[in-house]
C-alpha atoms as a PDB file:
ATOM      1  CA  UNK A   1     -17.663 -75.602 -26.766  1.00  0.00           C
ATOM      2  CA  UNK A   2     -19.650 -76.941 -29.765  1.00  0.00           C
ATOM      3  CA  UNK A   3     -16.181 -75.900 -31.674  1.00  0.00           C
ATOM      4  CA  UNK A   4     -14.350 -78.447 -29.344  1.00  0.00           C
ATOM      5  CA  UNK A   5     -16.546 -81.502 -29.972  1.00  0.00           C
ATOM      6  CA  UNK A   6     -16.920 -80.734 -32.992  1.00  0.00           C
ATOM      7  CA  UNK A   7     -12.884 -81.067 -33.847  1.00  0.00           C
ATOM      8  CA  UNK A   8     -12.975 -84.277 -31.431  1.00  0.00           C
ATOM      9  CA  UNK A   9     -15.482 -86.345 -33.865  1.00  0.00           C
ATOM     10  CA  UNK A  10     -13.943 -85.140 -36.965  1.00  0.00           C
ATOM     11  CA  UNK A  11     -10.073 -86.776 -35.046  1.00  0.00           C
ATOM     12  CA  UNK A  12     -11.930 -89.373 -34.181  1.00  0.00           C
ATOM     13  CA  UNK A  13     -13.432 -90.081 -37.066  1.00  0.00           C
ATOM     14  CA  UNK A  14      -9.986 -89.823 -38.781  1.00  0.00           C
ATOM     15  CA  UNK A  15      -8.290 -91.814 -36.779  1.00  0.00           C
ATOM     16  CA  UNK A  16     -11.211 -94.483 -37.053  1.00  0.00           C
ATOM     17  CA  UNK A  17     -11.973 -94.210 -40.381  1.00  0.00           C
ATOM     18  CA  UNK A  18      -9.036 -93.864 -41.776  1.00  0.00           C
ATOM     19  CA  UNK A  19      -5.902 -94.714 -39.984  1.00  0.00           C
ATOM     20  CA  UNK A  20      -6.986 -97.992 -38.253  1.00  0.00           C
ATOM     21  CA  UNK A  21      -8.203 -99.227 -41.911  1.00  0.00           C
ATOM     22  CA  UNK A  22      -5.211 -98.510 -43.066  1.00  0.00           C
ATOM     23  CA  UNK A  23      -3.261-100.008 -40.821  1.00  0.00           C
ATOM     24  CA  UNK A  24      -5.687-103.584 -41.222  1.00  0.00           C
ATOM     25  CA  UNK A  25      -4.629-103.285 -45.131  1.00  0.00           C
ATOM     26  CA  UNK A  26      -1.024-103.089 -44.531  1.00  0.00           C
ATOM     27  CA  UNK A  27      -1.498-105.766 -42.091  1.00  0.00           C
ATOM     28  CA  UNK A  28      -3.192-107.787 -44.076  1.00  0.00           C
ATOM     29  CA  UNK A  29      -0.937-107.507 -47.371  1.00  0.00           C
ATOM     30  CA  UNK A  30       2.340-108.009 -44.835  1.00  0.00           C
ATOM     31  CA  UNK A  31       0.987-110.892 -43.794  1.00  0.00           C
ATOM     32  CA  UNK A  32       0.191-112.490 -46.975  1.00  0.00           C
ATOM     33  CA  UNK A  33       3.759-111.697 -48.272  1.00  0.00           C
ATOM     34  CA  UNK A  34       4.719-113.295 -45.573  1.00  0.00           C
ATOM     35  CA  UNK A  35       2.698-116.337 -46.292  1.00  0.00           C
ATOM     36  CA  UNK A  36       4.214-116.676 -49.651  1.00  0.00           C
ATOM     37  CA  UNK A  37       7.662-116.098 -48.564  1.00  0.00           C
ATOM     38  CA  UNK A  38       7.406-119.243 -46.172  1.00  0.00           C
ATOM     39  CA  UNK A  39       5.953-120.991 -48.958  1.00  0.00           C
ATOM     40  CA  UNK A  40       8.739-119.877 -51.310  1.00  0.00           C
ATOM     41  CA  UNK A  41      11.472-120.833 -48.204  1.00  0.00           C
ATOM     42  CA  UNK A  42       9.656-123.999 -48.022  1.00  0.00           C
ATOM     43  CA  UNK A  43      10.204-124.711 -51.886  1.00  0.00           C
ATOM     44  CA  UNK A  44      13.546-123.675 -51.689  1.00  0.00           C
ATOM     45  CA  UNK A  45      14.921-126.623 -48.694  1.00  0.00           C
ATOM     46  CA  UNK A  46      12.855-129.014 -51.142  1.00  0.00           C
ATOM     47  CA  UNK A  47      15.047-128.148 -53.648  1.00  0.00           C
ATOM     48  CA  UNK A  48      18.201-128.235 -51.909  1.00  0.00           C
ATOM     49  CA  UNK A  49      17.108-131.609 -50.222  1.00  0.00           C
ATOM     50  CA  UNK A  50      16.530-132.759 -53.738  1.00  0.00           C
ATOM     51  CA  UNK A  51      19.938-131.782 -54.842  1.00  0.00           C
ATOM     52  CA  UNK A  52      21.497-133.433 -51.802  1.00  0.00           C
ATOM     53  CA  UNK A  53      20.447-136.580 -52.593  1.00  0.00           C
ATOM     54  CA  UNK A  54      20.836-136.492 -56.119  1.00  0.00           C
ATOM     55  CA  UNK A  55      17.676-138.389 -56.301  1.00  0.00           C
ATOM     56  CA  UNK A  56      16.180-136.407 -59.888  1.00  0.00           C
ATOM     57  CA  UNK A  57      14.636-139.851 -60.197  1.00  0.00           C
ATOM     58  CA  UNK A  58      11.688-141.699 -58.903  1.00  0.00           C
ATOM     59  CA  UNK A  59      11.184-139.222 -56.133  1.00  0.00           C
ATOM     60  CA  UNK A  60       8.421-140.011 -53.578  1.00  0.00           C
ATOM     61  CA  UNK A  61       6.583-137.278 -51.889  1.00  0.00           C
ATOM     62  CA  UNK A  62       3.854-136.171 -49.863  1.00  0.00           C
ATOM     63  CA  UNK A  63       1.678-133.504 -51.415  1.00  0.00           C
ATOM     64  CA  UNK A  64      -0.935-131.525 -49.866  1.00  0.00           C
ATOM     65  CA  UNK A  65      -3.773-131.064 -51.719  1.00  0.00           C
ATOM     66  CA  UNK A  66      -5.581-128.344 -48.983  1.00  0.00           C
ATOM     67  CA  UNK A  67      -6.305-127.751 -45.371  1.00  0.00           C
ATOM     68  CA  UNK A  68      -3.411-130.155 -44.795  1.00  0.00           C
ATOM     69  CA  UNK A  69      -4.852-133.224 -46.608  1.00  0.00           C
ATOM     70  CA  UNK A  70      -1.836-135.119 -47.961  1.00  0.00           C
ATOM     71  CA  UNK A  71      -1.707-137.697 -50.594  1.00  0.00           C
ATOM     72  CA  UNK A  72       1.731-139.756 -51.747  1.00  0.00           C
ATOM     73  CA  UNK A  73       3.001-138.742 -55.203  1.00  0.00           C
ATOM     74  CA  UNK A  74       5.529-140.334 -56.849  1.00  0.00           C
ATOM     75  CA  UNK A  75       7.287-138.185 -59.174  1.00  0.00           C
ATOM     76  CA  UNK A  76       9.326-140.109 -62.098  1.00  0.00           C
ATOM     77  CA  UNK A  77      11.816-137.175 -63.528  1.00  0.00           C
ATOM     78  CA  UNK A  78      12.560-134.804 -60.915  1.00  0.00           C
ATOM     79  CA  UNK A  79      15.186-132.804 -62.335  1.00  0.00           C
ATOM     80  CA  UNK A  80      12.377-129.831 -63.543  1.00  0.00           C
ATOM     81  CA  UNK A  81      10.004-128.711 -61.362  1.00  0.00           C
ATOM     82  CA  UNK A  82       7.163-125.917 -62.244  1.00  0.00           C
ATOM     83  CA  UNK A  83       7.172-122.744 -60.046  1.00  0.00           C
ATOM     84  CA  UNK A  84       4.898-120.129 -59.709  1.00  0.00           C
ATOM     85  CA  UNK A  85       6.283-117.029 -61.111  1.00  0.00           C
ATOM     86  CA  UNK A  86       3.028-114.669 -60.375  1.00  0.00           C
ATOM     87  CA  UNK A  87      -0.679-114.025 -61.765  1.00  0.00           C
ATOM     88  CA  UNK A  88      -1.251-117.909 -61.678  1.00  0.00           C
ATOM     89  CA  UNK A  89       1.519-118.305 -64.312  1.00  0.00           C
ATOM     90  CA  UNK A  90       3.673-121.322 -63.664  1.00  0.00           C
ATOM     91  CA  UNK A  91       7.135-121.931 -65.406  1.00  0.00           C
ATOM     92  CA  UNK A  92       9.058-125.158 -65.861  1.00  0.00           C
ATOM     93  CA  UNK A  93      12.787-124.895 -64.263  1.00  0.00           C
ATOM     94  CA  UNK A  94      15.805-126.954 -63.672  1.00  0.00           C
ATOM     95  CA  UNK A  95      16.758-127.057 -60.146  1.00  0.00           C
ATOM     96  CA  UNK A  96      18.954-124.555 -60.466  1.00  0.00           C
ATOM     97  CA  UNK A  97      17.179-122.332 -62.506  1.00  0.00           C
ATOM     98  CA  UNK A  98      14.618-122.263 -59.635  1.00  0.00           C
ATOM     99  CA  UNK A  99      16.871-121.979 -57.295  1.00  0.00           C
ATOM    100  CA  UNK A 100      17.664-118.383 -58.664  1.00  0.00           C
ATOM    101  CA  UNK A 101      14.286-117.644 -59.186  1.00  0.00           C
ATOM    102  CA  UNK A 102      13.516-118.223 -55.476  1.00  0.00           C
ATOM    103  CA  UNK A 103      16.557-116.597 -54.214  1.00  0.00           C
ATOM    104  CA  UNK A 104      15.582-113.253 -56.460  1.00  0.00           C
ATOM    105  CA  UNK A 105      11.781-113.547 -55.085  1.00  0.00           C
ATOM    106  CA  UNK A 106      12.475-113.811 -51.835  1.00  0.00           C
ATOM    107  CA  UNK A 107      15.171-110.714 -51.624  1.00  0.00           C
ATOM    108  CA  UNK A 108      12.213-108.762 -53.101  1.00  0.00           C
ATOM    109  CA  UNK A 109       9.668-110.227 -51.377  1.00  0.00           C
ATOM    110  CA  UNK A 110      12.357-109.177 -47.684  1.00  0.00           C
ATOM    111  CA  UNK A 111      12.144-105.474 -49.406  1.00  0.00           C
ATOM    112  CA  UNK A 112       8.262-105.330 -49.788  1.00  0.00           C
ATOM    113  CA  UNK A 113       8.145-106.713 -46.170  1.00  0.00           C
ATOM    114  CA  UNK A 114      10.708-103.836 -44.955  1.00  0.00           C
ATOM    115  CA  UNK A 115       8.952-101.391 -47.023  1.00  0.00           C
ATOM    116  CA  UNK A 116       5.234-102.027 -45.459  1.00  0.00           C
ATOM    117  CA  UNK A 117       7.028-102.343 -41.956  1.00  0.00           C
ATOM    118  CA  UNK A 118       7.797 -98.777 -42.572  1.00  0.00           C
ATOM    119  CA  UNK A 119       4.706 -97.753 -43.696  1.00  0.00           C
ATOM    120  CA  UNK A 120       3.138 -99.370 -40.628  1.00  0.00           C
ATOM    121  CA  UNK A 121       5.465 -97.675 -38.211  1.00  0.00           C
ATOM    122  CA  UNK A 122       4.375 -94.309 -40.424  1.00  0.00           C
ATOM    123  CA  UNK A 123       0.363 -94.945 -39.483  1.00  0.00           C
ATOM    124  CA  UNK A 124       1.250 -96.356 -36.384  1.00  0.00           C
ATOM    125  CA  UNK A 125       2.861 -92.841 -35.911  1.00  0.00           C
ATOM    126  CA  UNK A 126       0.173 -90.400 -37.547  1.00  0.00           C
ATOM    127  CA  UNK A 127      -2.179 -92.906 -34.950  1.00  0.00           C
ATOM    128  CA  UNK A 128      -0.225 -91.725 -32.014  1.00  0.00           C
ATOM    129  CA  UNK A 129       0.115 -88.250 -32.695  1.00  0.00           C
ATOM    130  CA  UNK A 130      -3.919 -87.925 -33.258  1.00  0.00           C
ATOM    131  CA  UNK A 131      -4.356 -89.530 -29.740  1.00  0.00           C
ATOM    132  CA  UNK A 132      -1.916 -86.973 -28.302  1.00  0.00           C
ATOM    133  CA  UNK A 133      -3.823 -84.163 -29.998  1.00  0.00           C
ATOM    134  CA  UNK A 134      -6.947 -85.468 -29.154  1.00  0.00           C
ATOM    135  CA  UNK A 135      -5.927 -85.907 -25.336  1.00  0.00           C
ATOM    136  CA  UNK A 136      -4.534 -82.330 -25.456  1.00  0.00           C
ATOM    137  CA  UNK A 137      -8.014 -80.712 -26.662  1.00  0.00           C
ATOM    138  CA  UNK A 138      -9.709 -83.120 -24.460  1.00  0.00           C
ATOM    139  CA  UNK A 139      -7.799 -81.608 -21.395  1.00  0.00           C
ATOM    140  CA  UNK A 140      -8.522 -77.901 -22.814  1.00  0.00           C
ATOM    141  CA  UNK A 141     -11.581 -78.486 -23.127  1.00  0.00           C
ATOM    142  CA  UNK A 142     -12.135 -80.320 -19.543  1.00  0.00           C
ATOM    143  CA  UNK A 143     -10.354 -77.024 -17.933  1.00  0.00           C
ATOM    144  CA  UNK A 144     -12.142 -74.645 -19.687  1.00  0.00           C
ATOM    145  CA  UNK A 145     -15.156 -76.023 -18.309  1.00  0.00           C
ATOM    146  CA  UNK A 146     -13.882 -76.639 -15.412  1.00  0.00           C
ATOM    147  CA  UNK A 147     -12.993 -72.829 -15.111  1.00  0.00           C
ATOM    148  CA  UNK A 148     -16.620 -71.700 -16.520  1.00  0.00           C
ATOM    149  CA  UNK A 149     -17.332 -74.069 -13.499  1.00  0.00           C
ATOM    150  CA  UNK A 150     -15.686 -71.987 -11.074  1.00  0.00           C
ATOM    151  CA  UNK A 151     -16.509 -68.822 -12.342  1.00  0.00           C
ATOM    152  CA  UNK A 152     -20.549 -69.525 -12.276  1.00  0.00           C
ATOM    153  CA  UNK A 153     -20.032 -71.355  -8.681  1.00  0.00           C
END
């Protein structure tokens, strides 16, 4: 009986300790890829609004400076913009040029997403088949006593 419990708080502690967290962190880095890929989608209908209007001069824009708090900028020359690449680095690009750059990031941003969507439907799996297995030697367990039960009634 000891044997029993004893396999219960080690699944339990596995699935506790160690599938659940993982499943947080994958969470959590999914949704910050996500973050950054509306950012990036956000930068990228800028851009194309820009090159609608053909307006690469004297551009006036809002620009938030944190937890939404927007000041007007007016922006003399916008035919370059500076775009963050990665690892705080920031590069100076045409238009155009960052229109390829975002196009690029975001199909391998979409492929990080799809790959930690598997990996979450993975854990999410191991998760469920712990449950199962700790439901099944639950059950044993509750008709073994049960039996010992009848047998000393």
């Amino acid at each position: 009986m000891t044997d029993i419990t004893e396999k219960v708080h080690r699944y339990e502690t596995f699935l506790n300790e160690k599938l659940r967290t993982d499943l947080r962190k994958v969470h959590e880095k999914r949704d910050v890829i996500y973050s950054e890929l509306a950012e990036f989608l956000q930068l990228k209908t800028a851009i194309e609004n820009i090159k609608e209007t053909n307006s690469t001069n004297d551009l006036k824009t809002r620009v938030d400076l944190g937890c939404n708090f927007y000041i007007q900028a007016n922006i003399p020359d916008s035919s370059k913009i500076f775009v963050a690449v990665g690892l705080d680095i920031y590069l100076e690009m045409t238009l155009d040029e960052a229109s390829t750059f975002i196009e690029k990031k975001i199909s391998k941003m979409n492929e990080h997403v799809s790959m930690l969507s598997k990996d979450l439907a993975k854990i999410k799996a191991h998760i469920k088949l712990v449950i199962e297995g700790l439901r099944e030697i639950q059950s044993i367990s509750s008709e073994t006593e049960q039996e010992h039960h009848n047998l000393w009634s």
